[in-house]
N, C-alpha and C. Protein backbone atom coordinates (compact mmCIF):
# COMPACT_ATOMS: atom_id res chain seq x y z
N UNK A 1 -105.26 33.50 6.33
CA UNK A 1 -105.67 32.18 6.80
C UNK A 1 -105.51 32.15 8.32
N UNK A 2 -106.31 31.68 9.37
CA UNK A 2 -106.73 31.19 10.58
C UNK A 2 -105.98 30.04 10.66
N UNK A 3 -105.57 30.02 12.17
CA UNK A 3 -105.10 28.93 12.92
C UNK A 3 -106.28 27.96 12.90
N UNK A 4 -106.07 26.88 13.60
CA UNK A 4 -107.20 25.56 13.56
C UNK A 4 -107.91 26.40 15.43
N UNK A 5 -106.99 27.09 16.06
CA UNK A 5 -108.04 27.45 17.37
C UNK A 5 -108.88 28.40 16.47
N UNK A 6 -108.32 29.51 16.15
CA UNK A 6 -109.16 30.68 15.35
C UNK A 6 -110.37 30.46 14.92
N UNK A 7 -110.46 29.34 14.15
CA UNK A 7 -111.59 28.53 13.43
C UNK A 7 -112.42 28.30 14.12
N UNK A 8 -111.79 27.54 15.49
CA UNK A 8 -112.91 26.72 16.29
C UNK A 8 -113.51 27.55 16.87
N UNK A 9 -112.71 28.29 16.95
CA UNK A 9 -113.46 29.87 18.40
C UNK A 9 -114.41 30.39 17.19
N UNK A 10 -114.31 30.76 16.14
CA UNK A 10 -115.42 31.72 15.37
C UNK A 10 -116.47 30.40 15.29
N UNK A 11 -116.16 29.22 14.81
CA UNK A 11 -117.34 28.49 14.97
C UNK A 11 -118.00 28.50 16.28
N UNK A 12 -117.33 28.46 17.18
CA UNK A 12 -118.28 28.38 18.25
C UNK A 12 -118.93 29.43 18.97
N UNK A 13 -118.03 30.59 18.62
CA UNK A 13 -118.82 31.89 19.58
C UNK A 13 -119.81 32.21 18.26
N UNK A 14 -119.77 32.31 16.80
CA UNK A 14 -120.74 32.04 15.75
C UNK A 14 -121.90 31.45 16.09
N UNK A 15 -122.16 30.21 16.41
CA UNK A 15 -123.31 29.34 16.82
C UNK A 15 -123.97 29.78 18.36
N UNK A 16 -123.07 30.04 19.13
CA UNK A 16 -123.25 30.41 20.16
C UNK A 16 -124.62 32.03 19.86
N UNK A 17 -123.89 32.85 19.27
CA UNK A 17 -124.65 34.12 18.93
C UNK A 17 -126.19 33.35 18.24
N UNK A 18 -126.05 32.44 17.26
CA UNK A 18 -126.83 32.09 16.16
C UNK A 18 -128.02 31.68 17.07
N UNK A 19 -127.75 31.07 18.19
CA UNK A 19 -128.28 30.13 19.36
C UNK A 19 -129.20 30.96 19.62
N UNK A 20 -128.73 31.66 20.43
CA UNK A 20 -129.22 32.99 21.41
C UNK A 20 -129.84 33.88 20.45
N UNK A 21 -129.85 34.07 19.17
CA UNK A 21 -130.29 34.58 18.69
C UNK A 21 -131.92 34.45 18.34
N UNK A 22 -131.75 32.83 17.93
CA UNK A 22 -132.64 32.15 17.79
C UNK A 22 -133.86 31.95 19.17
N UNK A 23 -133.20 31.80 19.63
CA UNK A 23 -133.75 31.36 21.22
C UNK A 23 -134.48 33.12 22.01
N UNK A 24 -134.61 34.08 21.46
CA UNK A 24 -135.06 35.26 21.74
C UNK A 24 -135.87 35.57 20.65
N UNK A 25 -135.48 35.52 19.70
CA UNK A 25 -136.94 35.69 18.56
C UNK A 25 -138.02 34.69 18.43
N UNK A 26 -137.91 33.53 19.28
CA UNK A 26 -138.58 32.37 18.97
C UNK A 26 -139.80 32.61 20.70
N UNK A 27 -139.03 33.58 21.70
CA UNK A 27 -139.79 33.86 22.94
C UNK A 27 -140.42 34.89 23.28
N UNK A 28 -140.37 35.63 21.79
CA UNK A 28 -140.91 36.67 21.61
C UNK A 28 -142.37 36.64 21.80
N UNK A 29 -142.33 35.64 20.96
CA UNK A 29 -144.24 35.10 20.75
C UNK A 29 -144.68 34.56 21.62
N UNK A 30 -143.97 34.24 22.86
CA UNK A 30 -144.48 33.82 24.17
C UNK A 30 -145.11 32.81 24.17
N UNK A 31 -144.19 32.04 23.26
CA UNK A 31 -144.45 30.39 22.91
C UNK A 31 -144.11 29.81 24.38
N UNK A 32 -144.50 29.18 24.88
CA UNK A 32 -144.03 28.08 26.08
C UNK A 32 -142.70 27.46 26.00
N UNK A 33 -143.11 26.51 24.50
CA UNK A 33 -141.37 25.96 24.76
C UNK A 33 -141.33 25.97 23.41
N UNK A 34 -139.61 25.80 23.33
CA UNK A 34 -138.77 26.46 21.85
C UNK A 34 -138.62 25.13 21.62
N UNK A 35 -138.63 24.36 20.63
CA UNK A 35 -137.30 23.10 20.27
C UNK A 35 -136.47 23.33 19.48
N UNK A 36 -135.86 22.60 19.74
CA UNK A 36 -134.33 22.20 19.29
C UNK A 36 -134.25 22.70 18.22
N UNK A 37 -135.35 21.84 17.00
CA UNK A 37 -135.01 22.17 15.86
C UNK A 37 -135.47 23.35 14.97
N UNK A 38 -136.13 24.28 15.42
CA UNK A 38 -136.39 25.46 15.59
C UNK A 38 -135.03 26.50 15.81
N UNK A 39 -134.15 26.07 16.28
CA UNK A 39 -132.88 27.07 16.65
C UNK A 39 -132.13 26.56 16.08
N UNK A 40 -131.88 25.11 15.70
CA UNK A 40 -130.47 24.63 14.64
C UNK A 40 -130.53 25.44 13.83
N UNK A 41 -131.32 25.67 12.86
CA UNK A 41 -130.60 26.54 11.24
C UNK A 41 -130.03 27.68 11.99
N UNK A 42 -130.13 28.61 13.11
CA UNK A 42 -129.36 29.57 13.61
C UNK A 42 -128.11 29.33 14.43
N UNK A 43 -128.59 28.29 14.39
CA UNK A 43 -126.94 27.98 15.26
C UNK A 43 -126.04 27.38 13.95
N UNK A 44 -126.38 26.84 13.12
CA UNK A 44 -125.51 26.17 11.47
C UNK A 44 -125.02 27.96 11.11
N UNK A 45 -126.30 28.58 10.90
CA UNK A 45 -125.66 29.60 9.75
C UNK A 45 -124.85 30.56 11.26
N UNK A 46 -124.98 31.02 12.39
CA UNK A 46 -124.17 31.53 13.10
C UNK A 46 -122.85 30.68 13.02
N UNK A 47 -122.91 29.39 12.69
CA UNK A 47 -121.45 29.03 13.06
C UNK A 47 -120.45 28.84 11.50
N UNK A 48 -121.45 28.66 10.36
CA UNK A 48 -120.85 28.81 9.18
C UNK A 48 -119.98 30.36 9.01
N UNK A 49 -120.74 31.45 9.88
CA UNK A 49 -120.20 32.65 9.43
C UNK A 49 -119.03 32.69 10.82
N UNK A 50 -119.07 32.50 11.86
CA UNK A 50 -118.34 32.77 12.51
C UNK A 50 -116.74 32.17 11.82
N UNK A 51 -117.27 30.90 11.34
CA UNK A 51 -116.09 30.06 11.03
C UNK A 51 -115.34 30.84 9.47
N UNK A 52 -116.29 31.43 8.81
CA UNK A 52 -115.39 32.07 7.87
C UNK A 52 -115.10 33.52 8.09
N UNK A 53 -115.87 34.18 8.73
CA UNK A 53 -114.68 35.50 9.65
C UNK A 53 -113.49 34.84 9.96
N UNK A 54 -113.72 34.43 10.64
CA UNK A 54 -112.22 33.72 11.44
C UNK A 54 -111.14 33.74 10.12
N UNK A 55 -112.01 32.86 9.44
CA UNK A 55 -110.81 32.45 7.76
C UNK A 55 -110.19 33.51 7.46
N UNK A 56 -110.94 34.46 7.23
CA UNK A 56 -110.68 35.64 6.31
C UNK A 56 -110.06 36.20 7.14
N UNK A 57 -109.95 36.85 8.39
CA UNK A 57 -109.44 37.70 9.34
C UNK A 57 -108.26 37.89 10.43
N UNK A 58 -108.85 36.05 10.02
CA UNK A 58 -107.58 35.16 11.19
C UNK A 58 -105.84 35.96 11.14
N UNK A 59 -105.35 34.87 11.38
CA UNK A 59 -103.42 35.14 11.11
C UNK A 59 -103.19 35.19 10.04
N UNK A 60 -102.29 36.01 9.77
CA UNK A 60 -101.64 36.27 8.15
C UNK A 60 -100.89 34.72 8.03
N UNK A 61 -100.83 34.44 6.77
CA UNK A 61 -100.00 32.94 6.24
C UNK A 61 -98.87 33.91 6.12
N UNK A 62 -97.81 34.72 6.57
CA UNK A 62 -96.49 35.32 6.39
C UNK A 62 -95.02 35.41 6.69
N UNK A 63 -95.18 34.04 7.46
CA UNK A 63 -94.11 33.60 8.12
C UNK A 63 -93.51 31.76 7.87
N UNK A 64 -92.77 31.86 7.17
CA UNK A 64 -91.89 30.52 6.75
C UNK A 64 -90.82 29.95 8.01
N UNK A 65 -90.92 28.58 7.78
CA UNK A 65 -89.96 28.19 8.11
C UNK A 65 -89.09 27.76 7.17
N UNK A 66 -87.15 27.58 8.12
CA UNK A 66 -86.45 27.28 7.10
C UNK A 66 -85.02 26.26 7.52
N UNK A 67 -84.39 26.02 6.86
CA UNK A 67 -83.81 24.63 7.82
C UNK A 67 -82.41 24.90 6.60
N UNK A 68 -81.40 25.08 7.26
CA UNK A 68 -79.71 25.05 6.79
C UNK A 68 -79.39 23.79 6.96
N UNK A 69 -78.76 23.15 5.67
CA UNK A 69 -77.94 22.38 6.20
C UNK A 69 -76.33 22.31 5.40
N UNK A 70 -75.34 21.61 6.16
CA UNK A 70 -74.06 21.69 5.77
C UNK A 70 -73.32 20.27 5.50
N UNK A 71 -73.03 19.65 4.69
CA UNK A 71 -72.52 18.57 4.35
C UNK A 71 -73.09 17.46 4.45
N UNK A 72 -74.66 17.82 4.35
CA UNK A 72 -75.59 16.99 4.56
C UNK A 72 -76.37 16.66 6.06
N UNK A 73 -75.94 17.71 6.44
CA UNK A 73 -76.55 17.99 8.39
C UNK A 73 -77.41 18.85 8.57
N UNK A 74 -78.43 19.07 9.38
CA UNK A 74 -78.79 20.28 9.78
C UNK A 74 -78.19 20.80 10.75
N UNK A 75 -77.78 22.31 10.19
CA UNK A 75 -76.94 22.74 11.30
C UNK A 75 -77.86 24.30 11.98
N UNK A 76 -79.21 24.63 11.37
CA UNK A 76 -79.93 25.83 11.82
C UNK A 76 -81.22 25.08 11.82
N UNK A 77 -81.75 25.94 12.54
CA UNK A 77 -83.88 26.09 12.14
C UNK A 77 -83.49 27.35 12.74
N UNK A 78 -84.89 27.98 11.58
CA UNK A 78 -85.07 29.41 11.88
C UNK A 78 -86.54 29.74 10.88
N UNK A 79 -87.21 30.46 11.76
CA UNK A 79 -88.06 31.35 10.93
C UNK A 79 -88.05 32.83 10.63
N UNK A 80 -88.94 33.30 9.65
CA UNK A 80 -88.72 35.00 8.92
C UNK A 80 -89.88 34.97 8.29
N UNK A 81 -90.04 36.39 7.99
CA UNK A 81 -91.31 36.76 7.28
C UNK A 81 -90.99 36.25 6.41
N UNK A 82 -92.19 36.32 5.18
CA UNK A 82 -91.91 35.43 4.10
C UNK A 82 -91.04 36.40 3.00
N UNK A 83 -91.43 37.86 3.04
CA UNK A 83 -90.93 39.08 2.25
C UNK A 83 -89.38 39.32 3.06
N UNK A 84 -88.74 38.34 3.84
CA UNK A 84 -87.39 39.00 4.50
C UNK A 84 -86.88 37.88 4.09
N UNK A 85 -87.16 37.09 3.74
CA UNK A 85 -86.37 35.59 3.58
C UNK A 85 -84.78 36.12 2.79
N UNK A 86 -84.92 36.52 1.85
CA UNK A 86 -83.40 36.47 1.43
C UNK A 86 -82.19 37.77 2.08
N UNK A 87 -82.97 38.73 2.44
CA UNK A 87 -82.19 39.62 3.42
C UNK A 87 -81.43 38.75 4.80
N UNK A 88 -82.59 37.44 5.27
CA UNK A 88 -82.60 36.84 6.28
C UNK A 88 -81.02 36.18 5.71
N UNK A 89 -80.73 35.46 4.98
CA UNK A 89 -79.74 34.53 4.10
C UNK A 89 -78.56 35.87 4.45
N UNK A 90 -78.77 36.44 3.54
CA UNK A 90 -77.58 37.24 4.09
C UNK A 90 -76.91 37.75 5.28
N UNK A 91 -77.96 37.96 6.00
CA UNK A 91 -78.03 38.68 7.66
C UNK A 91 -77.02 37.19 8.17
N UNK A 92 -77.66 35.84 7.98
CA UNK A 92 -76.60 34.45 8.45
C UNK A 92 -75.23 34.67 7.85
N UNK A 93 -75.36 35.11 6.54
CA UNK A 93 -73.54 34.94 6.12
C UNK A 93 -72.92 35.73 6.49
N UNK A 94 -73.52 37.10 6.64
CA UNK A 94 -72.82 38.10 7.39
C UNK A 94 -72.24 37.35 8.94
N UNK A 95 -72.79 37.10 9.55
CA UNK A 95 -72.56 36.49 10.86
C UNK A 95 -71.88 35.70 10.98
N UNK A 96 -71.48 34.82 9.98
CA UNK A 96 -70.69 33.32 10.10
C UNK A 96 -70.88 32.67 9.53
N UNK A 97 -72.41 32.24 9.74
CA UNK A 97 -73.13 30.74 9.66
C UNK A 97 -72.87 30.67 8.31
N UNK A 98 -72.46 29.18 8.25
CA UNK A 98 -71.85 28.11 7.28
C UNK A 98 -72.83 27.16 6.41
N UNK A 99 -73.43 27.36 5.47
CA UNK A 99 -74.15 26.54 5.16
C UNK A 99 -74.22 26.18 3.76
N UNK A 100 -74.79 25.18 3.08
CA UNK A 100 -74.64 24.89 1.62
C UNK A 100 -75.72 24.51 1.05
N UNK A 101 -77.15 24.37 1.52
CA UNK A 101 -78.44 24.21 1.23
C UNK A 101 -79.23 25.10 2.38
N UNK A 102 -80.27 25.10 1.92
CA UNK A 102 -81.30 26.13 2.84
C UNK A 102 -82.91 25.12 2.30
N UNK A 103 -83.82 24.80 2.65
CA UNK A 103 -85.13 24.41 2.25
C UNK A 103 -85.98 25.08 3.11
N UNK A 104 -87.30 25.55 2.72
CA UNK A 104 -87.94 26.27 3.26
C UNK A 104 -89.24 26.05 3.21
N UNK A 105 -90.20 26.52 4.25
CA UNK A 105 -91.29 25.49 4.09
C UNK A 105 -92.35 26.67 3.26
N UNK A 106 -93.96 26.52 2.93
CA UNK A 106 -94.74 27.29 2.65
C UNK A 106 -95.07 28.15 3.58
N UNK A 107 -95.70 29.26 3.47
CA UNK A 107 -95.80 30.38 4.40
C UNK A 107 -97.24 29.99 5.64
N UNK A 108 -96.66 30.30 6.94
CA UNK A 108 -98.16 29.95 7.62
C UNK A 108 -98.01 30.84 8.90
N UNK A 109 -99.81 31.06 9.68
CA UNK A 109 -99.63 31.99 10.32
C UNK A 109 -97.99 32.06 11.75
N UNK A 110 -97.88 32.98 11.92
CA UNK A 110 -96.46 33.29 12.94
C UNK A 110 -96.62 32.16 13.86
N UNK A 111 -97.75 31.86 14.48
CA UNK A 111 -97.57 30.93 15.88
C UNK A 111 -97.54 29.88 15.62
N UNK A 112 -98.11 28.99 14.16
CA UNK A 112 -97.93 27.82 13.96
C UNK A 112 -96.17 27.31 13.81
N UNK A 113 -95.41 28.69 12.96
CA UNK A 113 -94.35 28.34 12.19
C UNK A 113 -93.43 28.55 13.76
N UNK A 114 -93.45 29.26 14.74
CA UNK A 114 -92.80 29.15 15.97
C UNK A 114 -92.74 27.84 17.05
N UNK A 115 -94.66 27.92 16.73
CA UNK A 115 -94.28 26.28 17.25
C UNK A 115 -93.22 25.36 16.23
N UNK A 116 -93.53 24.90 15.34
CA UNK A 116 -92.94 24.53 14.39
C UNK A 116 -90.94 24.13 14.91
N UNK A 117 -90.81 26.08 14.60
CA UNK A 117 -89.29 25.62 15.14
C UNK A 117 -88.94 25.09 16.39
N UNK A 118 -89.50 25.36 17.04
CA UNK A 118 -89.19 24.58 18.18
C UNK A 118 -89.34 23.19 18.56
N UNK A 119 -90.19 22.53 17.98
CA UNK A 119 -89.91 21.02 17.64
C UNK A 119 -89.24 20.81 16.67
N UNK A 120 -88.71 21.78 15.51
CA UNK A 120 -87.64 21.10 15.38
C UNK A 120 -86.66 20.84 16.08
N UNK A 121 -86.08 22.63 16.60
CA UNK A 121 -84.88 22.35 17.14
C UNK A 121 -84.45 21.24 18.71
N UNK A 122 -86.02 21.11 18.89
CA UNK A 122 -86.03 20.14 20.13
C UNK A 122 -85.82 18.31 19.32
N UNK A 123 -85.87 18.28 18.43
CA UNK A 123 -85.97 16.70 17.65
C UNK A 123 -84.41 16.71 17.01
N UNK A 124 -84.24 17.51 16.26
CA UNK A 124 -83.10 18.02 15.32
C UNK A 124 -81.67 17.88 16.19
N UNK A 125 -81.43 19.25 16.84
CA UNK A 125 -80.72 19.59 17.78
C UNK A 125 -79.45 20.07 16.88
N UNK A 126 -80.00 21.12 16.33
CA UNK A 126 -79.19 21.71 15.10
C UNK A 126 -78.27 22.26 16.16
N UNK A 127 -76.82 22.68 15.45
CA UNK A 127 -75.40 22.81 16.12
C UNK A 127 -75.59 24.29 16.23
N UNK A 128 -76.37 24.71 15.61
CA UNK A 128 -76.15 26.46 15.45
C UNK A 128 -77.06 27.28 15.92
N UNK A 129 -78.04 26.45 16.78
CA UNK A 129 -79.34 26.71 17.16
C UNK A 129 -78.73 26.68 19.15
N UNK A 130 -79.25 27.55 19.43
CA UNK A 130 -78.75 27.82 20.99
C UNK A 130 -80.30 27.49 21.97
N UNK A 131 -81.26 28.18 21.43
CA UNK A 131 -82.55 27.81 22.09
C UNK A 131 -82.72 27.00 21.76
N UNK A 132 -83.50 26.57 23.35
CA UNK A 132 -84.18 25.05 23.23
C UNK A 132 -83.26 23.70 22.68
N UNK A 133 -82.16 24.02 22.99
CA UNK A 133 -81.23 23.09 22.30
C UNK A 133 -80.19 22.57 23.77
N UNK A 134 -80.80 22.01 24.16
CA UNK A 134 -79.88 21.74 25.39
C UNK A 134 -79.94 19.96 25.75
């Protein structure tokens, strides 16, 4: 699955191609002038396909977010691949961190779930969280 830019960029460099595409086979015939609606269906189906490359090709959905909390607090945000998540759990207890619930979100591409933590830990202001926590 694709980010929402990913999308927009294959739709638009898609239509963009579909455009130009259109707009050279149509001046071939050394027509005078092209219209508009003569090049839409190439600019629709250039941007239908651009937009599902993107889908298919885009960012992996493989990265979760996940949120500790302790006596009813949040005391972490953190993200992990989605296949490390419980190594991740351990890697915290090994270390210290104190916690008694964990919730975790569905898997989505890496840059959404980074943004992500970081408004949390900027809203939150989890105790155990050092970035962006000031």
């Amino acid at each position: 699955m694709a980010t929402k830019n990913e999308k927009i960029f294959g739709l638009l460099i898609g239509g963009f191609a579909g455009g130009i595409y259109a707009y050279i086979e149509k001046t071939k015939n050394n027509k005078e002038k092209v219209l508009l609606f003569e090049i839409l269906p190439s600019v629709f189906f250039g941007s239908t396909c651009g937009y599902s490359l993107m889908y298919l090709f885009g960012s992996p959905d493989n990265t979760i977010n996940y949120t500790h909390f302790y006596k009813g607090k949040r005391v972490y945000e953190g993200i992990t691949y989605a296949d490390r998540f419980q190594k991740r759990m351990t890697e915290h207890r090994k270390n210290g961190k104190i916690f008694s619930r964990v919730i975790k979100d569905n898997p989505k591409p890496r840059i959404e779930a980074l943004k992500l933590e970081k408004e949390r830990i900027i809203k939150y202001k989890p105790i155990n969280n050092i970035q962006f926590n000031k």
